[in-house]
C-alpha atoms as a PDB file:
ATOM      1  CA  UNK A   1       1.473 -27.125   8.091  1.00  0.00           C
ATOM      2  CA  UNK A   2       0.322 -30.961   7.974  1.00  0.00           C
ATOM      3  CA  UNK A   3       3.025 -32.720   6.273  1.00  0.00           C
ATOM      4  CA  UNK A   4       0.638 -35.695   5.730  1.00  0.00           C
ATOM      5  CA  UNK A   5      -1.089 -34.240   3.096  1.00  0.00           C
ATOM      6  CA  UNK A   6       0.169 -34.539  -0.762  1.00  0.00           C
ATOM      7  CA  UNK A   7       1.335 -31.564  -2.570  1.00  0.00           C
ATOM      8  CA  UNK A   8      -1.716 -31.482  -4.803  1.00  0.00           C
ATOM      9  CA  UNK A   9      -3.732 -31.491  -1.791  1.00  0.00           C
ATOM     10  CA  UNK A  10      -2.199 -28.764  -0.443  1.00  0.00           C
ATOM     11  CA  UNK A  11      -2.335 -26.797  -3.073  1.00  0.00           C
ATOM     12  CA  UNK A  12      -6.037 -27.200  -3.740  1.00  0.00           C
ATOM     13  CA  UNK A  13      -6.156 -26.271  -0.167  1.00  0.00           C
ATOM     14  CA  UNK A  14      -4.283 -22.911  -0.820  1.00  0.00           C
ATOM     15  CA  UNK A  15      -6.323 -22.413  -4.191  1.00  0.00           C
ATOM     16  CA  UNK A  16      -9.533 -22.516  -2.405  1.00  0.00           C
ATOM     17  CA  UNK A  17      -8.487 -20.333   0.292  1.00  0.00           C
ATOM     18  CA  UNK A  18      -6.636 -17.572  -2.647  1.00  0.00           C
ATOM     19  CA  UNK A  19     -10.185 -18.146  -4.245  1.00  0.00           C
ATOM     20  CA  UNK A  20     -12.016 -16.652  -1.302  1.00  0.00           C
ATOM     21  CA  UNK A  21      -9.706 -14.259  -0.430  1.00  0.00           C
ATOM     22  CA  UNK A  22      -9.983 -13.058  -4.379  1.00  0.00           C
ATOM     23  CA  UNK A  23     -13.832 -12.981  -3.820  1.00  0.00           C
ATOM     24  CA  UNK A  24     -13.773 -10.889  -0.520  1.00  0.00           C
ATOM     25  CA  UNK A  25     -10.912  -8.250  -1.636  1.00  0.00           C
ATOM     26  CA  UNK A  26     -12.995  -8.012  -4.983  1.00  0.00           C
ATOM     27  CA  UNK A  27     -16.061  -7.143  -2.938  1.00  0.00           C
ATOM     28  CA  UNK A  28     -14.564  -4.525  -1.399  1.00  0.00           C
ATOM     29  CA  UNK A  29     -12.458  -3.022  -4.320  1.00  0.00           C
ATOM     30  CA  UNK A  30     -15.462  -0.977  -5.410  1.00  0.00           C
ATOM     31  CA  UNK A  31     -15.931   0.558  -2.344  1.00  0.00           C
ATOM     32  CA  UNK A  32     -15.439   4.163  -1.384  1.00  0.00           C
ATOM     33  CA  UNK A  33     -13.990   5.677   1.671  1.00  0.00           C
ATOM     34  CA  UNK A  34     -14.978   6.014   4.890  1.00  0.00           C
ATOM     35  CA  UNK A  35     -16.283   9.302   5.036  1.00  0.00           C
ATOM     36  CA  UNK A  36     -15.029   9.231   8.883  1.00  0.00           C
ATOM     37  CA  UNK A  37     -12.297   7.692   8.522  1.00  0.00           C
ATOM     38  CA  UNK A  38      -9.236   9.260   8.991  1.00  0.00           C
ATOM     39  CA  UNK A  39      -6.973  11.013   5.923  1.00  0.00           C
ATOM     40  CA  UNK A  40      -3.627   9.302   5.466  1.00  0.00           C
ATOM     41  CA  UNK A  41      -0.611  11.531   4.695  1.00  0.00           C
ATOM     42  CA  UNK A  42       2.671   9.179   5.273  1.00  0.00           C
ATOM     43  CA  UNK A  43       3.907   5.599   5.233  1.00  0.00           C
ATOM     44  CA  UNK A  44       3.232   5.626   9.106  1.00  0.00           C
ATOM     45  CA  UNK A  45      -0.282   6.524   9.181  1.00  0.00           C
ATOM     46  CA  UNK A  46      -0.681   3.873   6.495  1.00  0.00           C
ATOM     47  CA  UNK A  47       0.612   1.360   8.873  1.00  0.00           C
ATOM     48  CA  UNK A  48      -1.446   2.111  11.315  1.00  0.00           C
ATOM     49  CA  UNK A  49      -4.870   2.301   9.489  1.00  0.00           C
ATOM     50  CA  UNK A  50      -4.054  -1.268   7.802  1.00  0.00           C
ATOM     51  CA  UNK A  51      -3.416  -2.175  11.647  1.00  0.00           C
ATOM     52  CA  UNK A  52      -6.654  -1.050  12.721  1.00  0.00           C
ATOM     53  CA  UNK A  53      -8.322  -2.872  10.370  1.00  0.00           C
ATOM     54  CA  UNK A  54      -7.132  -6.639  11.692  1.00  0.00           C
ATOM     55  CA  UNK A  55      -8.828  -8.676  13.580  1.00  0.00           C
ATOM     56  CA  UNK A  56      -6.446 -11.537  14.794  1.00  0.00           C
ATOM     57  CA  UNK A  57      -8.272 -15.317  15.233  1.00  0.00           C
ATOM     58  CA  UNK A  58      -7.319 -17.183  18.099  1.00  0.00           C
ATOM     59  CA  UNK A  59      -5.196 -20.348  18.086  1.00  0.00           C
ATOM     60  CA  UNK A  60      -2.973 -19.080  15.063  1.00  0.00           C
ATOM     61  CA  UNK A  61       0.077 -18.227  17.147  1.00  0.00           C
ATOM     62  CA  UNK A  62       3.704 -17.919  14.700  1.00  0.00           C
ATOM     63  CA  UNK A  63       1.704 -18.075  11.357  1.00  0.00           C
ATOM     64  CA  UNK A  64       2.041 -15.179   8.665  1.00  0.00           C
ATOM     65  CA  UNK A  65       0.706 -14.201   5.301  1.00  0.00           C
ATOM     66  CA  UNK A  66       2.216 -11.723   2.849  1.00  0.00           C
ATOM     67  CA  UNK A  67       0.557  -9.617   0.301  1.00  0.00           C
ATOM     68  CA  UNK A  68       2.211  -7.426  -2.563  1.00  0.00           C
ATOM     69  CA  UNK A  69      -0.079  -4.992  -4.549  1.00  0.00           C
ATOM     70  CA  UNK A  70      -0.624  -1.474  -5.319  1.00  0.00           C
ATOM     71  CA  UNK A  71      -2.696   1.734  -4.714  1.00  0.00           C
ATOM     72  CA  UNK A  72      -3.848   3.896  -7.426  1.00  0.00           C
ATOM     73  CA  UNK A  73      -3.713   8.063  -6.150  1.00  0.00           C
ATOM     74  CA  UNK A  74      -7.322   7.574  -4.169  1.00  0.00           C
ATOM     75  CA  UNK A  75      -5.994   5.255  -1.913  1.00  0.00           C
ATOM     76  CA  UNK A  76      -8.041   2.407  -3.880  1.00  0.00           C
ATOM     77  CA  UNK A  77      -6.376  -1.282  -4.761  1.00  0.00           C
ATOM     78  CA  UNK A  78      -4.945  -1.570  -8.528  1.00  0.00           C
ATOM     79  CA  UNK A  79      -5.954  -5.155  -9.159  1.00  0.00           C
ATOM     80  CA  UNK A  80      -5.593  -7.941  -6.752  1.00  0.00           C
ATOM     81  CA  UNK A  81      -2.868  -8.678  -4.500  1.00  0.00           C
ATOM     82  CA  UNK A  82      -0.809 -11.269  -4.444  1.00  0.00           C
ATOM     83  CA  UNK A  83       0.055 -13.854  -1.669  1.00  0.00           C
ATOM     84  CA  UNK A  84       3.749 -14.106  -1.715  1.00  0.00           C
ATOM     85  CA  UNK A  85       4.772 -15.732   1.325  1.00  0.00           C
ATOM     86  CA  UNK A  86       2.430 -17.428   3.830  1.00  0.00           C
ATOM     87  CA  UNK A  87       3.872 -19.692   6.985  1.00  0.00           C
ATOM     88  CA  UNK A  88       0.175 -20.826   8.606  1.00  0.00           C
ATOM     89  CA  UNK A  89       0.055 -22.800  11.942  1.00  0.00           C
ATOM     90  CA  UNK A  90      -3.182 -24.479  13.723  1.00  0.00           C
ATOM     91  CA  UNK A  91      -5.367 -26.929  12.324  1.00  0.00           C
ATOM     92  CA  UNK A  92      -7.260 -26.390   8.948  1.00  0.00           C
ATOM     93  CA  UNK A  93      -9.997 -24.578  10.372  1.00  0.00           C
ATOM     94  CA  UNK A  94      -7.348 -21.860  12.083  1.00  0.00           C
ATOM     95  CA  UNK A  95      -5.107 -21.693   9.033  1.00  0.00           C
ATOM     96  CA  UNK A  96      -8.448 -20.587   6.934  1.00  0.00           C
ATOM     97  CA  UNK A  97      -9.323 -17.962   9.408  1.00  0.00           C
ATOM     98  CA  UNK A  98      -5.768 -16.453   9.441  1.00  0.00           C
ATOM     99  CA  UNK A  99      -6.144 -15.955   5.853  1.00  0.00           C
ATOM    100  CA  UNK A 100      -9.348 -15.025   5.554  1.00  0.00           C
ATOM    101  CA  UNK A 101      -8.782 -12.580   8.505  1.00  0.00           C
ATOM    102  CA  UNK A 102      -6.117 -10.685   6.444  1.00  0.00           C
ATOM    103  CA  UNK A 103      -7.977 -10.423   3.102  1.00  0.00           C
ATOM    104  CA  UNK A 104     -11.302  -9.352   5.414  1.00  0.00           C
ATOM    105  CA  UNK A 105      -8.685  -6.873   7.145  1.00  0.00           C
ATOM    106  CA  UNK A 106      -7.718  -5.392   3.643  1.00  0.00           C
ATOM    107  CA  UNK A 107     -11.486  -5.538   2.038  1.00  0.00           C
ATOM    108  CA  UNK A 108     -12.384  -3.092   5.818  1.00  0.00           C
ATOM    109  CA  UNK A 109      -9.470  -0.622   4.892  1.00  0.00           C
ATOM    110  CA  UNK A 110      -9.316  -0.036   1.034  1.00  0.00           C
ATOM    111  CA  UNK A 111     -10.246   1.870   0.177  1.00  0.00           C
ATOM    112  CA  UNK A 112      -8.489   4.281   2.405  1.00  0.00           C
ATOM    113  CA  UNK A 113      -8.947   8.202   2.310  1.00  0.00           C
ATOM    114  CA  UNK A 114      -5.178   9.458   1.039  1.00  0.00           C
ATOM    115  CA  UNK A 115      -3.752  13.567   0.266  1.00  0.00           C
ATOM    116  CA  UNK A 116      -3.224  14.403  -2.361  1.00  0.00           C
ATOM    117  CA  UNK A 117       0.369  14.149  -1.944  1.00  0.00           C
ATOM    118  CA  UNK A 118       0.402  11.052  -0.452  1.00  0.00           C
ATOM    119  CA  UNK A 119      -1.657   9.489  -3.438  1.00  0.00           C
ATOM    120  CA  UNK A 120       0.786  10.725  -5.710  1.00  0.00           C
ATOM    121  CA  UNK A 121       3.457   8.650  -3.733  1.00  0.00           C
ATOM    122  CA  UNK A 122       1.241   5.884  -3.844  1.00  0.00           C
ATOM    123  CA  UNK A 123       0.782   5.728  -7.421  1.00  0.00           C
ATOM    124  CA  UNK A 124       4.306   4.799  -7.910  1.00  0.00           C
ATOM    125  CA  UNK A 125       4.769   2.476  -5.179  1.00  0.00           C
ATOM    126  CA  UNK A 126       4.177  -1.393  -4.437  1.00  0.00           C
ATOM    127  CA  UNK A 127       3.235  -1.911  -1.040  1.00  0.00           C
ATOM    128  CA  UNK A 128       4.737  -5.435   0.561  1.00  0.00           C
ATOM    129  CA  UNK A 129       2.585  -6.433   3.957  1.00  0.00           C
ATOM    130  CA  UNK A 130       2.908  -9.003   6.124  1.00  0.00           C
ATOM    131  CA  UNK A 131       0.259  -9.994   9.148  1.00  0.00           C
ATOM    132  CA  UNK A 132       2.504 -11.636  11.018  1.00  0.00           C
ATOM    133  CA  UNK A 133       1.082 -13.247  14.920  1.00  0.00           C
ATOM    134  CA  UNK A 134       4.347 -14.079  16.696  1.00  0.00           C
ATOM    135  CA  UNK A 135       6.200 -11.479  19.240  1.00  0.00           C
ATOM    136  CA  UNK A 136       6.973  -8.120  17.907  1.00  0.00           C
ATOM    137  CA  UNK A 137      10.601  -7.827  16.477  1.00  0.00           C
ATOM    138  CA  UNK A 138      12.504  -5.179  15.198  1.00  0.00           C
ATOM    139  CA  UNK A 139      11.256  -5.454  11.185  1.00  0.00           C
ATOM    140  CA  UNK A 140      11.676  -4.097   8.030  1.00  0.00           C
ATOM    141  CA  UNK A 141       9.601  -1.093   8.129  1.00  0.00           C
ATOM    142  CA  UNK A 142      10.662   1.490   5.533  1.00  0.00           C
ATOM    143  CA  UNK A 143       8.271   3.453   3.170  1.00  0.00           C
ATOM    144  CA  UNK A 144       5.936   0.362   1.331  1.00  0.00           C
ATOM    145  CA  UNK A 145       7.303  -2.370   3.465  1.00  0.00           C
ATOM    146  CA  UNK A 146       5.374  -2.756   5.943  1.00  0.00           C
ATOM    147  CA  UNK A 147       4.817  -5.564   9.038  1.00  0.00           C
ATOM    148  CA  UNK A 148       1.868  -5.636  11.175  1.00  0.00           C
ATOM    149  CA  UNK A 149       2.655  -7.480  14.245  1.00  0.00           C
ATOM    150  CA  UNK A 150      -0.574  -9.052  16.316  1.00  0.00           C
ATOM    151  CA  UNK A 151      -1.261  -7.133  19.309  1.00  0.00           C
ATOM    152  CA  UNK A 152      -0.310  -8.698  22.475  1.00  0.00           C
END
């Protein structure tokens, strides 16, 4: 991050990014399934459709961005998720695209076709994601916690 810039300019940095993040998950909130897309039954096969769904953008190498929100028992977002942790690296033009990449790469994927067993799991659950472009590590990956490492 540039430590040059004032707090207040960061932060009106990170609002306008949140701001079009908001804008492009809220686009896609109303959407409905992929009728070819696959059915997810588990945790697992959650992981791996939220995987599918990210695109990585070059020159962002060790940044990250958390999300925590919900899924109602279709599989579709409950409100708007929240940033709680983000660690971005490149200049100010790569640090917007890593964001924007992982609100895009949630707008492609919810929402996502669920059982109905599943859904019933995910109506109780908070779901805590990280994008995360360093090296895969051994990570925190149990039921709604969930990292998604960039492919290497």
């Amino acid at each position: 991050m540039d430590r040059a810039r004032s707090p207040a300019s960061r932060n009106r940095f990170a609002g306008t990014l949140l701001a079009g993040a908001s804008l492009i998950l809220s686009a896609g909130a109303s959407a409905q399934p992929s009728a070819t897309a696959p059915v997810v039954n588990n945790w697992a096969e959650l992981r791996q459709a939220l995987s599918a769904c990210w695109s990585v953008p070059p020159n962002t190498e060790g940044s990250l961005i958390a999300f925590r929100f919900g899924l109602d028992k279709t599989g579709a977002l409950r409100g708007r998720p929240l940033v709680t942790a983000r660690r971005l690296t490149g200049d100010r033009d790569a640090r917007k695209r890593y964001e924007e990449a992982a609100a895009e790469a949630l707008s492609r994927c919810l929402p996502v076709s669920v059982t109905a067993s599943f859904g019933a799991v995910l109506g109780e659950s908070p779901i805590r994601l990280r994008f995360v472009n360093t090296p895969p590590m051994a990570a925190y990956q149990l039921n709604s916690n969930i990292t998604i490492f960039a492919p290497r």
